[in-house]
Protein backbone atom coordinates (compact mmCIF):
# COMPACT_ATOMS: atom_id res chain seq x y z
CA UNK A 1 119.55 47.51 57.98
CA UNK A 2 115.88 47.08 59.12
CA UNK A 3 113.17 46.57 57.15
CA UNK A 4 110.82 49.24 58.33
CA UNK A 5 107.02 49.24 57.72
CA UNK A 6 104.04 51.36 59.06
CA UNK A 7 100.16 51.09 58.90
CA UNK A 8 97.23 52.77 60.69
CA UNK A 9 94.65 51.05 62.64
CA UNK A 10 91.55 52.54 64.09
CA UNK A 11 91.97 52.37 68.02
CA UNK A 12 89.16 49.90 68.35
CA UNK A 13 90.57 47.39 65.98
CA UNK A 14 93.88 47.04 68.44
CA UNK A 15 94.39 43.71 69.68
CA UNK A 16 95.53 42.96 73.44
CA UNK A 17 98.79 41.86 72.19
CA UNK A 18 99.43 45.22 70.48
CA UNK A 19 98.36 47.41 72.83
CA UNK A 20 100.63 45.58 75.62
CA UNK A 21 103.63 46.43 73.48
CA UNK A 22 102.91 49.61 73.19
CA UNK A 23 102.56 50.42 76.50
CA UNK A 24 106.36 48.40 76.91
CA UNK A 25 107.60 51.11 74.03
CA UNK A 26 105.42 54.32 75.76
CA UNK A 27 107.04 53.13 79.67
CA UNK A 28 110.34 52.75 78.31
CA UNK A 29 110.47 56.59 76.92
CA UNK A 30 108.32 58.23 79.42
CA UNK A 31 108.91 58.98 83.27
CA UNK A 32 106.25 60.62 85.76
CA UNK A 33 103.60 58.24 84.34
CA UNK A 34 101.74 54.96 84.13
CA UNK A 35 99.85 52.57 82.15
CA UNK A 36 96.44 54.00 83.32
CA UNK A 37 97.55 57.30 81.89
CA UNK A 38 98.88 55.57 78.45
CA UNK A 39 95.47 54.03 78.40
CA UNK A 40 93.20 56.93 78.84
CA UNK A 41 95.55 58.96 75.80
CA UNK A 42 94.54 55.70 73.97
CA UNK A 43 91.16 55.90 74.63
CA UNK A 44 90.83 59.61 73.56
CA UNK A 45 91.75 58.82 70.12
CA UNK A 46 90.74 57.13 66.67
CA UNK A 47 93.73 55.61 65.08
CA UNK A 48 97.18 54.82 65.44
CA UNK A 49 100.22 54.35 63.08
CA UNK A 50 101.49 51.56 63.99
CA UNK A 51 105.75 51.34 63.03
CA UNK A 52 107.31 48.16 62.48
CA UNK A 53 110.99 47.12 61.79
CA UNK A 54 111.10 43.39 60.23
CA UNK A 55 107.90 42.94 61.77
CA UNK A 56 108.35 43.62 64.99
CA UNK A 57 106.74 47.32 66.64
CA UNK A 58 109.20 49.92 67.05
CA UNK A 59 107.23 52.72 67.38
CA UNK A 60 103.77 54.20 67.16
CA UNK A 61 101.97 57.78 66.59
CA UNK A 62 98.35 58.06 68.28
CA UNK A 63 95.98 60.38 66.14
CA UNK A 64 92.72 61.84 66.47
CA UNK A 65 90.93 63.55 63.43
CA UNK A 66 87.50 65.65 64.08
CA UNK A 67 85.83 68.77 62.38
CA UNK A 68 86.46 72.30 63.89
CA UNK A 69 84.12 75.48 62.90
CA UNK A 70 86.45 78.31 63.32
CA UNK A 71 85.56 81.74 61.44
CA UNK A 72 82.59 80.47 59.32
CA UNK A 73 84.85 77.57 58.17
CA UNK A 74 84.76 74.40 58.74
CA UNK A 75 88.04 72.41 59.33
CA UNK A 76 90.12 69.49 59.31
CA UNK A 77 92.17 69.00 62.41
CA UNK A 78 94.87 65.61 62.90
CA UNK A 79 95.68 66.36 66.29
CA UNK A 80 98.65 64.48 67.12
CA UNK A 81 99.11 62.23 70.73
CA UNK A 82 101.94 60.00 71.83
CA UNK A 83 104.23 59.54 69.30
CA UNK A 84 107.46 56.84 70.36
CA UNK A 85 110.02 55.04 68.85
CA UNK A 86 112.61 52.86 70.18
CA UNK A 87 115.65 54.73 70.85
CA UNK A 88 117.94 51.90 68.49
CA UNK A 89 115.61 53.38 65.25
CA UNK A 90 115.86 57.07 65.89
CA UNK A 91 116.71 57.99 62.87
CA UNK A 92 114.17 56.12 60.66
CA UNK A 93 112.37 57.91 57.97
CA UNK A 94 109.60 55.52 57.87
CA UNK A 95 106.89 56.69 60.26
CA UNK A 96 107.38 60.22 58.97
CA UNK A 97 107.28 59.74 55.20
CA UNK A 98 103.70 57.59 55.89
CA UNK A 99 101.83 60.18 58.12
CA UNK A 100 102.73 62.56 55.34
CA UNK A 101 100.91 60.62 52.53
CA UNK A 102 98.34 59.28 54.80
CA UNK A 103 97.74 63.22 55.37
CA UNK A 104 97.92 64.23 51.80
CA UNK A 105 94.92 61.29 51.35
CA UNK A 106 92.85 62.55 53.70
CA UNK A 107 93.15 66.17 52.29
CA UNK A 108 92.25 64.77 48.50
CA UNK A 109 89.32 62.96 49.87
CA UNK A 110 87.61 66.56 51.28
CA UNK A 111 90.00 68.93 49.78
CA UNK A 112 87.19 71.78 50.03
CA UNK A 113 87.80 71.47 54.24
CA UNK A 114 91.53 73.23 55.13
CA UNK A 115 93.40 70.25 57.20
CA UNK A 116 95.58 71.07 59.79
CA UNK A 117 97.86 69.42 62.31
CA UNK A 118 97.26 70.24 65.63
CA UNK A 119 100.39 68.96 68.10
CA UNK A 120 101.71 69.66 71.71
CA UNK A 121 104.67 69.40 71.95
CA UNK A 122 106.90 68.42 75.45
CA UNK A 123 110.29 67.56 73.24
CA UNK A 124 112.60 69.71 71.14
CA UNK A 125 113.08 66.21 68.94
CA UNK A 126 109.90 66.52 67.81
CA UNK A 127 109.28 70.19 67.69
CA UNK A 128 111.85 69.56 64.96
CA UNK A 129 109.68 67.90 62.79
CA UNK A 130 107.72 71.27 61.99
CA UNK A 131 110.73 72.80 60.47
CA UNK A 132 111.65 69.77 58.15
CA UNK A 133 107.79 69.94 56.96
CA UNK A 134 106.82 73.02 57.11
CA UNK A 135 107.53 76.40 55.27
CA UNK A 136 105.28 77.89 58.36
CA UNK A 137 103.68 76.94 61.23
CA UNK A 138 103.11 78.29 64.79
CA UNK A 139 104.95 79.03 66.62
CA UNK A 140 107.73 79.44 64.40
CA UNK A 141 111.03 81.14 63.47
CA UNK A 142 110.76 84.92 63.96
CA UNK A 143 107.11 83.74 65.57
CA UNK A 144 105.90 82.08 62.60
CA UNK A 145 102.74 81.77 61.00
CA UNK A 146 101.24 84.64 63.39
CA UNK A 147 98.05 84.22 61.45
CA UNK A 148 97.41 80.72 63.20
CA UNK A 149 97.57 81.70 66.60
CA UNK A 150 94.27 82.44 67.63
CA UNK A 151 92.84 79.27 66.19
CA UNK A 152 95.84 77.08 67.79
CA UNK A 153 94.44 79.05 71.03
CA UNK A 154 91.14 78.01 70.21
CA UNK A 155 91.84 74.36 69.86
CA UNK A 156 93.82 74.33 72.59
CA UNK A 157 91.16 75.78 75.46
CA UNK A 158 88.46 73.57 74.02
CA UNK A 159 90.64 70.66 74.36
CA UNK A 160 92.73 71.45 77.96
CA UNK A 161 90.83 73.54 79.07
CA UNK A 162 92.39 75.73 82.48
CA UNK A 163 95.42 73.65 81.49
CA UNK A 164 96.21 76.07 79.07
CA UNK A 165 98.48 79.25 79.92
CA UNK A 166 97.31 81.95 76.90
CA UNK A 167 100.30 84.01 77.78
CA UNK A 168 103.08 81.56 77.01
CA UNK A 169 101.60 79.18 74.94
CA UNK A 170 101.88 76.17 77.12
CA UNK A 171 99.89 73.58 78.90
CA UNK A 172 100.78 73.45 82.24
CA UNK A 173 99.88 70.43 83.22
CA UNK A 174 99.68 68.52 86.98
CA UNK A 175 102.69 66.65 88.15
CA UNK A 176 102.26 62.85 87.42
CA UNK A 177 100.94 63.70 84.37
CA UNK A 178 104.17 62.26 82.31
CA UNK A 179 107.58 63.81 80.97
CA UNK A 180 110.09 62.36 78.42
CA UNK A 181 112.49 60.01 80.35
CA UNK A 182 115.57 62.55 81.50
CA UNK A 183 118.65 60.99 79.15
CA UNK A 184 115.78 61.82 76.09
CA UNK A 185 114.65 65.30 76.90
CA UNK A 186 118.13 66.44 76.96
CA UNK A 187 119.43 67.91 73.78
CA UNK A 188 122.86 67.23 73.35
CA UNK A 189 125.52 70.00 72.94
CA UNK A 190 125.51 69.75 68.69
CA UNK A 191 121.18 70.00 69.08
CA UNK A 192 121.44 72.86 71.08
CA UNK A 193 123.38 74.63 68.21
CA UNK A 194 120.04 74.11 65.75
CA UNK A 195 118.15 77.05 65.58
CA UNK A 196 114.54 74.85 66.08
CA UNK A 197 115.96 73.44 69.16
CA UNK A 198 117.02 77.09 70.58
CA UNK A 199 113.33 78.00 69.70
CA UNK A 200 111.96 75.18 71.52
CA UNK A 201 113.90 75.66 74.41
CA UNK A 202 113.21 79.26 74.15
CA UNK A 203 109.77 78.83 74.37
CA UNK A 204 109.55 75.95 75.91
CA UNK A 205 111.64 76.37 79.01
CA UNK A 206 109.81 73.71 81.71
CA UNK A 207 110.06 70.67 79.28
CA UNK A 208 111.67 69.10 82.08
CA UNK A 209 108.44 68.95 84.45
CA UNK A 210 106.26 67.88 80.91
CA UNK A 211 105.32 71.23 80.18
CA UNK A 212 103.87 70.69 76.38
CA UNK A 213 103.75 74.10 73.42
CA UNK A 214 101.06 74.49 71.86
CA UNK A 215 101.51 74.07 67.85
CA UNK A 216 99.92 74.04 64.82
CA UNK A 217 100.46 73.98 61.11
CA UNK A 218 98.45 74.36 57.72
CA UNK A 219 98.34 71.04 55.91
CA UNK A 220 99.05 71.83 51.96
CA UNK A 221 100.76 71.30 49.57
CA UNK A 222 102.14 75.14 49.37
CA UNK A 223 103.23 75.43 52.72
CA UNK A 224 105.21 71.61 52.85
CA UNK A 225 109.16 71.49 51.90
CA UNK A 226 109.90 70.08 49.18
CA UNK A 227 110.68 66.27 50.65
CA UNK A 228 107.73 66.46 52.28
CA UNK A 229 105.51 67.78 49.79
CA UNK A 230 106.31 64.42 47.60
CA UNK A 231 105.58 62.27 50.72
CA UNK A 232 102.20 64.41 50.88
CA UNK A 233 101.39 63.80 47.34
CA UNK A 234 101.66 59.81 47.98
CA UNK A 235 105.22 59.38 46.20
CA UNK A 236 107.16 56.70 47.48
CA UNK A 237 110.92 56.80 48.74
């Protein structure tokens, strides 16, 4: 069994070496797409969690945290970019049990700001992730956290801009723009009986062409499961 390790790096602190296998990882797991395209995503964001399995990279999440005034409010917003690992460590707890704590840090450090996670979201793999998290989010089972949508609307036209479609909650992007390789997108025929994949798919129907649903998801202690929640508050497995 792998030894399995994660850390986060600011994007300017990646060396060439690094960023050349993760572009290997990204190409291998991606179709409709190129390193130019990896490269800008790159350059649009502030850190990465890096995964490693007996030192070697495996995987990686690209993040980028900013303010947002919404309401009279200021807020925290992670807003989650490519996020890869190797098909051989699907499966691994690792990566997710580390974003959790590094989240619950960042909350403690300005826990008067409400942090949220901000994701689009092209597979039903890691639409998944929401449920195992989250109590609620948006979109959700029985449509979730309703209370959400307009600022996951609001983040979403400041960021894409025309991209977004209001009505379905989707980006529509241009072809060329990049879609999960074909044997990955799939769900297989025990998937397709989870009710999170069913809702992705529901809402989600043009994952194929890279299509990408527009989520987002309070931060907090109250609204984590319980798993989570211990990640959060910086308890090791």
């Amino acid at each position: 069994m792998p030894v399995y390790s994660s850390l986060f790096v600011p994007i300017d602190d990646l060396d060439a070496a690094t960023r050349e296998a993760m572009l290997e990882i990204f190409l291998r797991h991606y179709a409709e797409t190129d390193a130019a395209t990896f490269r800008k995503d790159l350059r649009e964001k502030n850190e990465v969690q890096l995964l490693h399995a007996d030192g070697s990279l495996v995987g990686f999440s690209t993040l980028l945290h900013y303010f947002f005034d919404w309401q009279g409010q200021r807020r925290q917003i992670v807003f989650s970019g490519d996020t890869v690992v190797s098909r051989e460590h699907w499966g691994q707890q690792r990566l997710a049990a580390d974003w959790l704590a590094h989240m619950g840090e960042r909350l403690r450090r300005q826990p008067e700001t409400p942090l949220y996670w901000f994701l689009i979201v092209k597979g039903h793999r890691t639409f998944r992730y929401l449920d195992v998290f989250a109590r609620s989010y948006f979109p959700g089972k029985e449509n979730g956290d309703v209370e959400l949508a307009p600022l996951a609307a609001a983040l979403a036209r400041q960021r894409f801009g025309d991209c977004y479609d209001a009505e379905r909650g989707l980006l529509i992007f241009p072809l060329g723009h990049g879609c999960l390789a074909a044997d990955i997108a799939e769900p297989t025929a025990a998937e397709c009986r989870k009710p999170a994949v069913q809702d992705f798919l529901r809402r989600n129907p043009s994952y194929r062409r890279g299509d990408e649903l527009v989520c987002l998801c309070r931060l907090h202690a109250d609204n984590l499961q319980p798993l989570a929640r211990r990640f959060f508050a910086g308890e090791r497995t």
